[in-house]
PDB file of N, CA and C in Angstrom:
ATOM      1  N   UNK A   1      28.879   6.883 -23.747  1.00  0.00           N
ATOM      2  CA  UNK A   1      27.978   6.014 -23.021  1.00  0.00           C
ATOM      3  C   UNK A   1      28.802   5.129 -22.088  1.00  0.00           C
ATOM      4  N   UNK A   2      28.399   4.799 -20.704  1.00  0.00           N
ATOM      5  CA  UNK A   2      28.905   4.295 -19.927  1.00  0.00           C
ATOM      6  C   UNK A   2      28.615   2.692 -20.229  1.00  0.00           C
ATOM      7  N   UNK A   3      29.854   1.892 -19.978  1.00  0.00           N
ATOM      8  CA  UNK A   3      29.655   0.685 -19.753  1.00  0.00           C
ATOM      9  C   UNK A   3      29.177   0.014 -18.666  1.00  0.00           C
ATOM     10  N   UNK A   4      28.366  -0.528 -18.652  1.00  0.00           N
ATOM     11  CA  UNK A   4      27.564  -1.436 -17.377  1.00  0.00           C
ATOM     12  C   UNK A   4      28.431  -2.674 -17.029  1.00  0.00           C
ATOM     13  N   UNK A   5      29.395  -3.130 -17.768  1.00  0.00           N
ATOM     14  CA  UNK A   5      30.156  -4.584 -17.287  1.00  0.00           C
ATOM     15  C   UNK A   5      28.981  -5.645 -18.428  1.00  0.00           C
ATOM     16  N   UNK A   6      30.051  -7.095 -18.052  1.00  0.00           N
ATOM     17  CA  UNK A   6      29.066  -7.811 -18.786  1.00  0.00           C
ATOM     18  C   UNK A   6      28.807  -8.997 -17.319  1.00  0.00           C
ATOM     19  N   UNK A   7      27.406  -9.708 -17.430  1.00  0.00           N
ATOM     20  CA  UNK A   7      27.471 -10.385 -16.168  1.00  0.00           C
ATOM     21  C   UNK A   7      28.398 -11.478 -16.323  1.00  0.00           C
ATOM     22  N   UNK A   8      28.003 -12.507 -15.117  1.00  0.00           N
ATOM     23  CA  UNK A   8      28.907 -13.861 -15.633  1.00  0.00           C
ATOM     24  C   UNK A   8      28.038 -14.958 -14.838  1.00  0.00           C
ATOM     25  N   UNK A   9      28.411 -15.796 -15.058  1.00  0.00           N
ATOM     26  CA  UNK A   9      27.605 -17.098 -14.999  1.00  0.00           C
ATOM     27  C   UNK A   9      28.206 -17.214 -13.518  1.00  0.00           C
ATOM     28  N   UNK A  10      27.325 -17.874 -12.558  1.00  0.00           N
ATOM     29  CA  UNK A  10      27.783 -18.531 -11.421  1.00  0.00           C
ATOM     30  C   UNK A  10      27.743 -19.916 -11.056  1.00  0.00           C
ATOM     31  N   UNK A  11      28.215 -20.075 -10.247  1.00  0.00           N
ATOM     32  CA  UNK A  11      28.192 -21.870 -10.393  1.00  0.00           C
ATOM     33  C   UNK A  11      26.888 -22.689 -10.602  1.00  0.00           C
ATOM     34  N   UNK A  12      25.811 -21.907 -10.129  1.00  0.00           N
ATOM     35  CA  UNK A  12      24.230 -22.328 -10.112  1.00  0.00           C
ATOM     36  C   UNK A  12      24.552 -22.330 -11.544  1.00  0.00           C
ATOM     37  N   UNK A  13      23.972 -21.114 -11.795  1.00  0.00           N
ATOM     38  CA  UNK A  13      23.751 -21.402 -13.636  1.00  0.00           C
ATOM     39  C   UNK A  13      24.629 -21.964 -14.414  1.00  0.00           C
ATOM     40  N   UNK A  14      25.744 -22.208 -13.987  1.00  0.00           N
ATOM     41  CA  UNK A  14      26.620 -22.934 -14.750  1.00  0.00           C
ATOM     42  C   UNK A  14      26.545 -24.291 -14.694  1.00  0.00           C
ATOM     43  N   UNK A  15      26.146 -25.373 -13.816  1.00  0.00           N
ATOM     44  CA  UNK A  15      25.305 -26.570 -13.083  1.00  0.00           C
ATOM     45  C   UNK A  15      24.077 -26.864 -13.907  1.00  0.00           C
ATOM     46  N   UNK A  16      22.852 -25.775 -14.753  1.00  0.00           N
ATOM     47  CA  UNK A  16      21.982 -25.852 -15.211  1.00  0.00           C
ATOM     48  C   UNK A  16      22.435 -26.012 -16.532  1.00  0.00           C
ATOM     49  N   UNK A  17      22.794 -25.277 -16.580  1.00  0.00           N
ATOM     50  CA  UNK A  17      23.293 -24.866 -18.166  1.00  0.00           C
ATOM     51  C   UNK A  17      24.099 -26.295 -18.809  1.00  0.00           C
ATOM     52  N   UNK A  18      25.278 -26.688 -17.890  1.00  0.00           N
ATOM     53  CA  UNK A  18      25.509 -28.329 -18.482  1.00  0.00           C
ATOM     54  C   UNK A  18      24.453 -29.800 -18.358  1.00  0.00           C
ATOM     55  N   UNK A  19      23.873 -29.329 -17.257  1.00  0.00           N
ATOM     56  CA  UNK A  19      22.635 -30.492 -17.020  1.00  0.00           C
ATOM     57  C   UNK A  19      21.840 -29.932 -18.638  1.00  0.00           C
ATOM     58  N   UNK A  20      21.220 -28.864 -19.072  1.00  0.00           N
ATOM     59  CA  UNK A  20      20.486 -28.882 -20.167  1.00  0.00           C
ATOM     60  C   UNK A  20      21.358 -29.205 -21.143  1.00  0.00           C
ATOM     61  N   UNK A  21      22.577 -28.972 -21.488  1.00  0.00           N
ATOM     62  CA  UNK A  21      23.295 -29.727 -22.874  1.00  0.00           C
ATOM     63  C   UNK A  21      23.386 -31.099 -22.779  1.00  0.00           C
ATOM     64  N   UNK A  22      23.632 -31.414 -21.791  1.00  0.00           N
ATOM     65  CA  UNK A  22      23.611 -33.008 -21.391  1.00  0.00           C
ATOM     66  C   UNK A  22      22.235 -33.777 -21.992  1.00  0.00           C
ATOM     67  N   UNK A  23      21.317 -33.187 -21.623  1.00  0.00           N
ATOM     68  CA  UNK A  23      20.092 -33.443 -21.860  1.00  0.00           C
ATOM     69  C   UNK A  23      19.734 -33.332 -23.352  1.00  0.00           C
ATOM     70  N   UNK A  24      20.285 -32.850 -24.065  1.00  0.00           N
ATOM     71  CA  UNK A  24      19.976 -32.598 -25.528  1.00  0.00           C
ATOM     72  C   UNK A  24      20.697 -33.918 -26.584  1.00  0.00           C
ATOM     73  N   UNK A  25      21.304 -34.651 -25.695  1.00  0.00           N
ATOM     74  CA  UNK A  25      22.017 -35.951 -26.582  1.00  0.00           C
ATOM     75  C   UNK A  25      22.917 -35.343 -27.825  1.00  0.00           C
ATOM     76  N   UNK A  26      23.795 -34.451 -27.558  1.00  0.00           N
ATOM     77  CA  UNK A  26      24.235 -34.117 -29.046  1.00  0.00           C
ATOM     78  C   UNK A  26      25.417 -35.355 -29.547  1.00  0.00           C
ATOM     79  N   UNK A  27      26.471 -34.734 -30.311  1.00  0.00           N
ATOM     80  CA  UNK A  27      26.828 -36.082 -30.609  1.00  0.00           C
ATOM     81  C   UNK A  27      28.087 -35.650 -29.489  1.00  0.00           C
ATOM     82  N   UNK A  28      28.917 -36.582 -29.153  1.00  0.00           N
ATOM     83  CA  UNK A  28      29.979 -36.059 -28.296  1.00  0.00           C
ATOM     84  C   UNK A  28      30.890 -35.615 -28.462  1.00  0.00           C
ATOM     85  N   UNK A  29      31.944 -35.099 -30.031  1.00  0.00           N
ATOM     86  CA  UNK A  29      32.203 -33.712 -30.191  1.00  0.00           C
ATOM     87  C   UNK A  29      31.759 -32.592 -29.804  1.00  0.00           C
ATOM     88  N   UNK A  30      30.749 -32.530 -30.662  1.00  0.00           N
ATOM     89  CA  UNK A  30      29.739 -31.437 -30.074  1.00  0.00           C
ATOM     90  C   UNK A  30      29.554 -30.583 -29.138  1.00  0.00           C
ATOM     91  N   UNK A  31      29.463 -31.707 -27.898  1.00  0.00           N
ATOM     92  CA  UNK A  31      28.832 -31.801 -26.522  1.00  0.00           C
ATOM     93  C   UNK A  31      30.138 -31.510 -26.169  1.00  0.00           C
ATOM     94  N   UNK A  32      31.296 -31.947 -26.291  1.00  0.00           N
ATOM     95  CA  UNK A  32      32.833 -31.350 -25.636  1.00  0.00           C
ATOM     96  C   UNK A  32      32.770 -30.116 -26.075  1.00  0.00           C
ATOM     97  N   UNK A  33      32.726 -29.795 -27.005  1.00  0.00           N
ATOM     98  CA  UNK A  33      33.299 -28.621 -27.346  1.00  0.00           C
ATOM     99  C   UNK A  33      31.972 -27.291 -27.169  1.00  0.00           C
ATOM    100  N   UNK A  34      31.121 -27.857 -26.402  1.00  0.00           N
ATOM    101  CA  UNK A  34      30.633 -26.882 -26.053  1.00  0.00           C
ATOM    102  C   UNK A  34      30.469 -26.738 -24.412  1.00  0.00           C
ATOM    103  N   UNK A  35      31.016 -28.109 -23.637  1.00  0.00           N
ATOM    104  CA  UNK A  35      31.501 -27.945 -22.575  1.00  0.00           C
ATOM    105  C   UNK A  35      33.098 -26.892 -22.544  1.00  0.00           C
ATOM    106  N   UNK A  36      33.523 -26.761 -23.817  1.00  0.00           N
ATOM    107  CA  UNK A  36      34.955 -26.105 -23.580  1.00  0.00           C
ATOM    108  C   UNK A  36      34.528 -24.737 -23.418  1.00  0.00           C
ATOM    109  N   UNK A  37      34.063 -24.410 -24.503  1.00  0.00           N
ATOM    110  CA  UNK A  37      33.633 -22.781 -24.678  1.00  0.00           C
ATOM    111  C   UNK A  37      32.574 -22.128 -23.308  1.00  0.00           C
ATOM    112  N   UNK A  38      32.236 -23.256 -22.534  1.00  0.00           N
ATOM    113  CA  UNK A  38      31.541 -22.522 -21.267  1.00  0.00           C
ATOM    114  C   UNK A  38      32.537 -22.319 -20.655  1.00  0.00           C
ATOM    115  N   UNK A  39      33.156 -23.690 -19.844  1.00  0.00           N
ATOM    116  CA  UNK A  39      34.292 -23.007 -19.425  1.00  0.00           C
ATOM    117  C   UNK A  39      35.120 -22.186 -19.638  1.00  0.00           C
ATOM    118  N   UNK A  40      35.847 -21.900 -20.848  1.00  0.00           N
ATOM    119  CA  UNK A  40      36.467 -20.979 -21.094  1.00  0.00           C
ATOM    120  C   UNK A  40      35.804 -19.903 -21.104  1.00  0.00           C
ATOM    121  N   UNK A  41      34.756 -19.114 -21.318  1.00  0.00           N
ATOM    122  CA  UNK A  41      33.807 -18.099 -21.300  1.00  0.00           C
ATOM    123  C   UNK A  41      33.467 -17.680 -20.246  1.00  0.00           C
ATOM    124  N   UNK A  42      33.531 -18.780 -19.395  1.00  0.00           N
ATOM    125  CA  UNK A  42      33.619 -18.126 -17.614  1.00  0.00           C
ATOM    126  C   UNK A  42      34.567 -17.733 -17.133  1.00  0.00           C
ATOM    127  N   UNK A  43      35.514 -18.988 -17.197  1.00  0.00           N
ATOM    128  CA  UNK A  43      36.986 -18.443 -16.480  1.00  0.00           C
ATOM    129  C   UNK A  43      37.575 -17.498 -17.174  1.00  0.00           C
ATOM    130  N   UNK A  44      38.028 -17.505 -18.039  1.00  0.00           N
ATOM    131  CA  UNK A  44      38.775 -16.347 -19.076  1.00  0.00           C
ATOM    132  C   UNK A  44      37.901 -14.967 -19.662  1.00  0.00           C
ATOM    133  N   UNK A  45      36.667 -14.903 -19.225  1.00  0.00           N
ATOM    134  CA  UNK A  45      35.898 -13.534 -19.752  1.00  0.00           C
ATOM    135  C   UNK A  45      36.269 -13.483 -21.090  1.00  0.00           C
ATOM    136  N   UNK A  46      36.553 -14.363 -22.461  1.00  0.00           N
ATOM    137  CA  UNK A  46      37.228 -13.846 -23.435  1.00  0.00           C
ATOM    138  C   UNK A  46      35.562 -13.820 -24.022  1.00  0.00           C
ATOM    139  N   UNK A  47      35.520 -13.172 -25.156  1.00  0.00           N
ATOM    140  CA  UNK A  47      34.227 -12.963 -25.809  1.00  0.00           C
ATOM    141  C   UNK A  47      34.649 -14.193 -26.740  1.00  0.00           C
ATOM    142  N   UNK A  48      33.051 -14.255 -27.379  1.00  0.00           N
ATOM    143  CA  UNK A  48      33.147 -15.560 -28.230  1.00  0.00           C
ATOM    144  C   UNK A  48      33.786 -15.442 -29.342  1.00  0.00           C
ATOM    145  N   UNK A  49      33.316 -14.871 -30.700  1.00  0.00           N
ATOM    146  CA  UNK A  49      34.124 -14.924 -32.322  1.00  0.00           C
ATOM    147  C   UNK A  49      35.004 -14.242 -32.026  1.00  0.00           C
ATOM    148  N   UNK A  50      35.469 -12.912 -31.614  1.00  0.00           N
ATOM    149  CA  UNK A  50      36.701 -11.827 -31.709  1.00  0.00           C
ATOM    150  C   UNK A  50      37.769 -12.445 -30.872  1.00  0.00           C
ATOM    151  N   UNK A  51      37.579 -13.237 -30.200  1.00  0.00           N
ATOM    152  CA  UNK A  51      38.710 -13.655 -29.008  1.00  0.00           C
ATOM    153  C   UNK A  51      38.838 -15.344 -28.746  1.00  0.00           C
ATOM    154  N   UNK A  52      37.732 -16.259 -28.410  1.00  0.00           N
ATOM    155  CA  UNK A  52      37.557 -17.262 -27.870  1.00  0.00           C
ATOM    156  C   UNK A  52      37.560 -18.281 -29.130  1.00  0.00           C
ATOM    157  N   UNK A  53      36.659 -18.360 -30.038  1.00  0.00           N
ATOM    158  CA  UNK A  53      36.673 -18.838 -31.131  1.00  0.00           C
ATOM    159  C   UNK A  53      37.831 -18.593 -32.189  1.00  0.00           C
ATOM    160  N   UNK A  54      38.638 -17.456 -31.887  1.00  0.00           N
ATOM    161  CA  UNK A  54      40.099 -16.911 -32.832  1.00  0.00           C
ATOM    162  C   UNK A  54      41.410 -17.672 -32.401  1.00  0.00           C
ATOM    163  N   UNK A  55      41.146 -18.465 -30.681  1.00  0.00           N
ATOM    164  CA  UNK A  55      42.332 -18.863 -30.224  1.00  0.00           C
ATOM    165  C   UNK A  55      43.117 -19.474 -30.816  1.00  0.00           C
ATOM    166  N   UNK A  56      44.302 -19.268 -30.610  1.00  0.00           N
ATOM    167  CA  UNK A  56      44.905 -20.550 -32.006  1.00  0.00           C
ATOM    168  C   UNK A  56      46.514 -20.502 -30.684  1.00  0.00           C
ATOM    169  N   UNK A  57      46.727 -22.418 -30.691  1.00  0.00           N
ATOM    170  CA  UNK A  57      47.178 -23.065 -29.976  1.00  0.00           C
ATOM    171  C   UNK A  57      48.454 -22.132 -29.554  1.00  0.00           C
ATOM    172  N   UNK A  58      49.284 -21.615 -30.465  1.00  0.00           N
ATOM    173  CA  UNK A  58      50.650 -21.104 -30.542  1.00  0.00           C
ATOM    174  C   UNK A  58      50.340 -19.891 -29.583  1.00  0.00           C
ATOM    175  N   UNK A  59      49.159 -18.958 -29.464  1.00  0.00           N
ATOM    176  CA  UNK A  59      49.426 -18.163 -28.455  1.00  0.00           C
ATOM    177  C   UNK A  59      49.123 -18.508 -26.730  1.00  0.00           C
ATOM    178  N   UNK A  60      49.245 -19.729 -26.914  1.00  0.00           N
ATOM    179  CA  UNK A  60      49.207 -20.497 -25.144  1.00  0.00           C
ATOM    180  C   UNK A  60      50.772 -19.828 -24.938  1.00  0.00           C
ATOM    181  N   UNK A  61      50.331 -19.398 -23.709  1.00  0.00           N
ATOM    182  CA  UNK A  61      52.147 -19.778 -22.698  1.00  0.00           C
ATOM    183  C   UNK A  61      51.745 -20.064 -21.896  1.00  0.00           C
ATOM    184  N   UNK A  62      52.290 -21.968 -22.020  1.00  0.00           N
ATOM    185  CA  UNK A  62      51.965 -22.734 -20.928  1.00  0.00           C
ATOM    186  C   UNK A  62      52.823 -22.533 -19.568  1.00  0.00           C
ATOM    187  N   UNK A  63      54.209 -22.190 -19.634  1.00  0.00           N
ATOM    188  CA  UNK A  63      54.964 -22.069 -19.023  1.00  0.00           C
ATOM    189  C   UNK A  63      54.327 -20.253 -17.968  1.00  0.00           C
ATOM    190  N   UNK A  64      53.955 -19.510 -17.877  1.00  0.00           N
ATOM    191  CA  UNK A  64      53.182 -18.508 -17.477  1.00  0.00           C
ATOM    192  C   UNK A  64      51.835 -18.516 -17.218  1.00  0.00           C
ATOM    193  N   UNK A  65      51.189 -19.951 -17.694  1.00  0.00           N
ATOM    194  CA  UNK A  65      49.810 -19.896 -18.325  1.00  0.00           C
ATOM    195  C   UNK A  65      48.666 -18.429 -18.500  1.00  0.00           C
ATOM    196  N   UNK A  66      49.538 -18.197 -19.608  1.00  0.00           N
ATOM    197  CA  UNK A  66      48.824 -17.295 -20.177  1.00  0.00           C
ATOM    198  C   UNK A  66      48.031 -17.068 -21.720  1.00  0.00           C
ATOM    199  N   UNK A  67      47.005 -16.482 -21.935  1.00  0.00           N
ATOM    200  CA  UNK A  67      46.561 -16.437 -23.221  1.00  0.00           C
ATOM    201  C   UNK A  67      46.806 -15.690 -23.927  1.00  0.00           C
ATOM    202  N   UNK A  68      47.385 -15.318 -24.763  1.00  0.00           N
ATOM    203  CA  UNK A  68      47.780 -13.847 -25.525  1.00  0.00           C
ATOM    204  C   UNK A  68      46.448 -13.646 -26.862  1.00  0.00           C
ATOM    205  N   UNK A  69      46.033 -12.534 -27.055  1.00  0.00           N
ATOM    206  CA  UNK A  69      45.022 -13.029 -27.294  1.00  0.00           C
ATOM    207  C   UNK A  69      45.029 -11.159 -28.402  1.00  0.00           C
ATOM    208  N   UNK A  70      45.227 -11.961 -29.946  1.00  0.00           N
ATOM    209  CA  UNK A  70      46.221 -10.703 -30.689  1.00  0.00           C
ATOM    210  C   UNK A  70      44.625  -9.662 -31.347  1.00  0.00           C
ATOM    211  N   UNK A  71      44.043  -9.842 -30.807  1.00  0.00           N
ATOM    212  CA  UNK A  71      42.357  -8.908 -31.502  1.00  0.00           C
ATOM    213  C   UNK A  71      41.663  -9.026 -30.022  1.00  0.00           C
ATOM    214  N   UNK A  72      41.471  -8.014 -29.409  1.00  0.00           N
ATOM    215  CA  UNK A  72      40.744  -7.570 -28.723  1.00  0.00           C
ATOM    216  C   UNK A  72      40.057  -6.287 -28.807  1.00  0.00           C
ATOM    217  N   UNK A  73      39.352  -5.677 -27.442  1.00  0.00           N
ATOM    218  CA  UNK A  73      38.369  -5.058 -27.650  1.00  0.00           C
ATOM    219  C   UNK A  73      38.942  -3.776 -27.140  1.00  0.00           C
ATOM    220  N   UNK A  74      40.024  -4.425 -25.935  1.00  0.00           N
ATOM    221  CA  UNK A  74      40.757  -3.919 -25.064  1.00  0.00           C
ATOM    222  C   UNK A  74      41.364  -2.718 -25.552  1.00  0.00           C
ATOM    223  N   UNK A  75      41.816  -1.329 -25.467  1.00  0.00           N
ATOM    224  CA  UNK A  75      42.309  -0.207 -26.001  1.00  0.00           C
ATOM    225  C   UNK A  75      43.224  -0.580 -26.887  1.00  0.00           C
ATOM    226  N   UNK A  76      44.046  -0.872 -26.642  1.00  0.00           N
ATOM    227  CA  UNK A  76      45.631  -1.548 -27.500  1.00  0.00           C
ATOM    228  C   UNK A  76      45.348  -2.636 -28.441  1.00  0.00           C
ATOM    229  N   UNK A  77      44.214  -3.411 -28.765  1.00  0.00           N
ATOM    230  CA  UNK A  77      43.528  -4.096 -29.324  1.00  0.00           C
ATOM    231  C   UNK A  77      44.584  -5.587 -29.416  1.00  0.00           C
ATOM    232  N   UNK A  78      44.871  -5.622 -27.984  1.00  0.00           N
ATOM    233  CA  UNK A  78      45.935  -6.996 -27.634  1.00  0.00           C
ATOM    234  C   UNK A  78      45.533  -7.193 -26.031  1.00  0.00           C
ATOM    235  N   UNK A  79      45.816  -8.671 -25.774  1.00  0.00           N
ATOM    236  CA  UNK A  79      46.042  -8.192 -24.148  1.00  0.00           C
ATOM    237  C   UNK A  79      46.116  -9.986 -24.124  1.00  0.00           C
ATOM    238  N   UNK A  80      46.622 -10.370 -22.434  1.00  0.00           N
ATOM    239  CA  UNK A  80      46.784 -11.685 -21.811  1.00  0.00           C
ATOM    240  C   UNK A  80      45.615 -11.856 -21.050  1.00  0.00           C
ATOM    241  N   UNK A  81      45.411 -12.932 -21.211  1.00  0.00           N
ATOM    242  CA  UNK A  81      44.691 -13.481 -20.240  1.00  0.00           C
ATOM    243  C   UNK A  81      45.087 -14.524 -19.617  1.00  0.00           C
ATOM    244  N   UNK A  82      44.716 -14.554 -18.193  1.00  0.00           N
ATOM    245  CA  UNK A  82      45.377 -15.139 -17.407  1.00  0.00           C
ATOM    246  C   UNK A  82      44.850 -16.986 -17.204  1.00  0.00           C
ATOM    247  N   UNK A  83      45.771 -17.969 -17.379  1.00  0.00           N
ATOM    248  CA  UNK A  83      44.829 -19.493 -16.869  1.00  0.00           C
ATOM    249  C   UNK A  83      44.223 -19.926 -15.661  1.00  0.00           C
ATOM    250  N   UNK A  84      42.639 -20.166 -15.774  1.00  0.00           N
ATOM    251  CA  UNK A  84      42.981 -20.641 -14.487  1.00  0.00           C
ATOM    252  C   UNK A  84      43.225 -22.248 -14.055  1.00  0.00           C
ATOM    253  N   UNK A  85      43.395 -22.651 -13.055  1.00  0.00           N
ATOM    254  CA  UNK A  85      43.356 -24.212 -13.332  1.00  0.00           C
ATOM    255  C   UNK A  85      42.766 -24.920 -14.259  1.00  0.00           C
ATOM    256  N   UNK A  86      41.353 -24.455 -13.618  1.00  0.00           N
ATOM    257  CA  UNK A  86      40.435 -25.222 -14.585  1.00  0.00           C
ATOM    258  C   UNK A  86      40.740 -24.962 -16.373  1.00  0.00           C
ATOM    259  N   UNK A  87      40.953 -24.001 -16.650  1.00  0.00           N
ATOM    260  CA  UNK A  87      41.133 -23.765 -17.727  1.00  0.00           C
ATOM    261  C   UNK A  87      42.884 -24.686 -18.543  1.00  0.00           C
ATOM    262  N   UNK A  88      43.220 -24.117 -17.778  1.00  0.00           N
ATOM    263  CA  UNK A  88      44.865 -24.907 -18.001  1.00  0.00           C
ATOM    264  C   UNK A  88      44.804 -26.381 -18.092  1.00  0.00           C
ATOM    265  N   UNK A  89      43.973 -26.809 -17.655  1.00  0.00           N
ATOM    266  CA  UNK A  89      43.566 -28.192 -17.602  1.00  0.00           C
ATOM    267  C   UNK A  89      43.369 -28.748 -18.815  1.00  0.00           C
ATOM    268  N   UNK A  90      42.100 -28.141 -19.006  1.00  0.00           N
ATOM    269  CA  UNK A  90      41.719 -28.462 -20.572  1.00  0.00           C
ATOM    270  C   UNK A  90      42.368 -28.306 -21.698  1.00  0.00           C
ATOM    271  N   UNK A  91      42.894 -26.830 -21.529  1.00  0.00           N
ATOM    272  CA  UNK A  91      43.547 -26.445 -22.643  1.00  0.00           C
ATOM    273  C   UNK A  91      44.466 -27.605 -22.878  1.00  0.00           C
ATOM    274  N   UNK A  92      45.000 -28.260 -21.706  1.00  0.00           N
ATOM    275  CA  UNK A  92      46.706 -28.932 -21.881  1.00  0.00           C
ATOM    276  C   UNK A  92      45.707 -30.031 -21.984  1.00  0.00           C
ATOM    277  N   UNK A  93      45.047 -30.866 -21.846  1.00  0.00           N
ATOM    278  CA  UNK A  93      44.326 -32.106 -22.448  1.00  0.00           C
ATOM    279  C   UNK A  93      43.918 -32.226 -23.914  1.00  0.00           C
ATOM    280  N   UNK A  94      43.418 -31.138 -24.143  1.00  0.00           N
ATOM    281  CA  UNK A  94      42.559 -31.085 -25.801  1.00  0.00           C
ATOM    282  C   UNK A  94      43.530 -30.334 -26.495  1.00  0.00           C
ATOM    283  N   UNK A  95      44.870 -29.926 -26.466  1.00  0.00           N
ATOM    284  CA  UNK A  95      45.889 -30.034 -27.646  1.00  0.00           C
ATOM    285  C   UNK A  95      46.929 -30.480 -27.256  1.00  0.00           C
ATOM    286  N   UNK A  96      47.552 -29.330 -26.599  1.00  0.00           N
ATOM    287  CA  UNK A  96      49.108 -29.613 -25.903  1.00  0.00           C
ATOM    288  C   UNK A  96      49.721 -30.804 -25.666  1.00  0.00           C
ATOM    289  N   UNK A  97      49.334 -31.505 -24.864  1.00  0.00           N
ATOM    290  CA  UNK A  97      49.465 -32.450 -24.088  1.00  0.00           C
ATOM    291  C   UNK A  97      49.300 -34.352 -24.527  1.00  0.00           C
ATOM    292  N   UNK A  98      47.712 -33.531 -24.947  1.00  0.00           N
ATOM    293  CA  UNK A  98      47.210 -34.899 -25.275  1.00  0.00           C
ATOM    294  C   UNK A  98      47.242 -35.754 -26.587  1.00  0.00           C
ATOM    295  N   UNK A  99      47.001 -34.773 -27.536  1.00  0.00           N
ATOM    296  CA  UNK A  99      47.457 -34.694 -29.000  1.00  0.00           C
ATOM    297  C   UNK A  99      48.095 -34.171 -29.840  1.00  0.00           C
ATOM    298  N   UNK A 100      49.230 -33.741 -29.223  1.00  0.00           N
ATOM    299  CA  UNK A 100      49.982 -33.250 -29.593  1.00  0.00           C
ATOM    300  C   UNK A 100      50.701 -32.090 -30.480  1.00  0.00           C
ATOM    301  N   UNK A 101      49.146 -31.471 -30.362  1.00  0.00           N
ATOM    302  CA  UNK A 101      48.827 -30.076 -31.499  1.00  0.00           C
ATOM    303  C   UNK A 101      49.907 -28.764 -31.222  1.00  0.00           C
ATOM    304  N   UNK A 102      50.788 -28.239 -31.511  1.00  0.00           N
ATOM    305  CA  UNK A 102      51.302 -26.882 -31.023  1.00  0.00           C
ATOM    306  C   UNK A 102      50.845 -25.648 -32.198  1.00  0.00           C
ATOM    307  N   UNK A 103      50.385 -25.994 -33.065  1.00  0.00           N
ATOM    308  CA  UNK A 103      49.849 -24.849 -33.831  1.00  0.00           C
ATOM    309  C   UNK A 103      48.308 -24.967 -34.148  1.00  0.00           C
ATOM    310  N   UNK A 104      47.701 -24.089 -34.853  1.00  0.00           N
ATOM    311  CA  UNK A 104      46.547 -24.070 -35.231  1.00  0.00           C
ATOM    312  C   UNK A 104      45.456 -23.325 -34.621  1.00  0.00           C
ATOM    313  N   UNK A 105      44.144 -23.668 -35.105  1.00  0.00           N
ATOM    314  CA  UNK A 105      42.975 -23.221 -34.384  1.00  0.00           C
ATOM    315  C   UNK A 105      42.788 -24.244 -33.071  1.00  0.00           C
ATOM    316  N   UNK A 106      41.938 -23.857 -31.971  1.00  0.00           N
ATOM    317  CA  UNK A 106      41.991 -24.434 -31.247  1.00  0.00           C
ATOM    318  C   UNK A 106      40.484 -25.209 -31.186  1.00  0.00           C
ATOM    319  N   UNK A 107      39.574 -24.380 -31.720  1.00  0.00           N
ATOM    320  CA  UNK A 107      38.170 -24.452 -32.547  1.00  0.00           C
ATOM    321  C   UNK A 107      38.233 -24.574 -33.953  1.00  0.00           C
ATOM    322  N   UNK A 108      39.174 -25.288 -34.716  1.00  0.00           N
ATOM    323  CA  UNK A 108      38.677 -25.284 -35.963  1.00  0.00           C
ATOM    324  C   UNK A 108      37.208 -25.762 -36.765  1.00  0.00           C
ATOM    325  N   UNK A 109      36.869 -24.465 -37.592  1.00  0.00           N
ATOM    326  CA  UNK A 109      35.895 -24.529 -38.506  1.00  0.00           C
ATOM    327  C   UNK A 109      34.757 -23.651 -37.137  1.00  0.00           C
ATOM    328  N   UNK A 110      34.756 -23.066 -36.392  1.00  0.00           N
ATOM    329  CA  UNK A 110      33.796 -22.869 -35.267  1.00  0.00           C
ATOM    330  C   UNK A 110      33.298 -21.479 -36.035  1.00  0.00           C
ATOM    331  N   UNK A 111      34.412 -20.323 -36.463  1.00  0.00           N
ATOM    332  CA  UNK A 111      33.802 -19.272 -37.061  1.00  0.00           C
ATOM    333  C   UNK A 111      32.864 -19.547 -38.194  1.00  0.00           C
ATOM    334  N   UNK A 112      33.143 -20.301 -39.019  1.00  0.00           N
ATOM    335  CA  UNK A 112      32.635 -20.712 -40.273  1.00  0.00           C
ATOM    336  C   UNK A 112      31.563 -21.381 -40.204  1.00  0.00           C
ATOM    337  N   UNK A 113      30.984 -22.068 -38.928  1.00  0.00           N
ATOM    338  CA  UNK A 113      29.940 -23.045 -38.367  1.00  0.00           C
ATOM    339  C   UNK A 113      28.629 -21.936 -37.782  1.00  0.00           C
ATOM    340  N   UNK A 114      29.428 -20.781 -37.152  1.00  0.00           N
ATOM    341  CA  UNK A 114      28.681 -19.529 -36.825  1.00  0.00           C
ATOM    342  C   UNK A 114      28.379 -19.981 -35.104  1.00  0.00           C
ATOM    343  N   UNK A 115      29.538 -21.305 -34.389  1.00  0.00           N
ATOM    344  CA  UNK A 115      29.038 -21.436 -33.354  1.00  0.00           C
ATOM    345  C   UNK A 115      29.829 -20.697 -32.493  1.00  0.00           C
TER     346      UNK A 115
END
């Protein structure tokens, strides 16, 4: 069976989509970390539980900004993904950088939450 691609969000719907979380008052964990996973889900195409939710800090290369990313879907069931600004941004604010995290989940408890 042929693959069709998967779509992707464009800046319109991506504009809606944070105006409606905004709108839902969650608490502001929450609400970050589900501003992260859009972004990252756009820029990086990574899928959510097998890839995006699995990230764990140690496979950043900040220095390349790249994602190494050790369970994929991809033939070789490995592959990089590439940063983009926007993404590099965050990433280096919400561990690296800001708090000083170099190991771990980057979503901890997110598989286990089922978000």
């Amino acid at each position: 069976m042929k693959e069709h691609g998967r779509s992707r969000l464009d800046d319109e719907a991506e504009k809606r989509l944070l105006a409606g979380a905004a709108a839902c008052k969650r608490r502001k964990p929450s609400h970050e970390r589900f501003l992260d996973i859009v972004v990252l889900t756009r820029d990086t195409g990574m899928r959510n539980e097998r890839e995006l939710y699995r990230l764990r800090i140690e496979n950043l290369d900040w220095g390349n900004r790249l994602i190494f990313v050790s369970d994929s879907k991809a033939a070789e069931g490995r592959r990089l993904v590439p940063m983009s600004n926007r993404v590099f941004d965050l990433l280096r604010e919400r561990c690296g950088m800001a708090r000083g995290r170099k190991a771990g989940c980057f979503f901890p408890g997110t598989l286990r939450l089922g978000i």
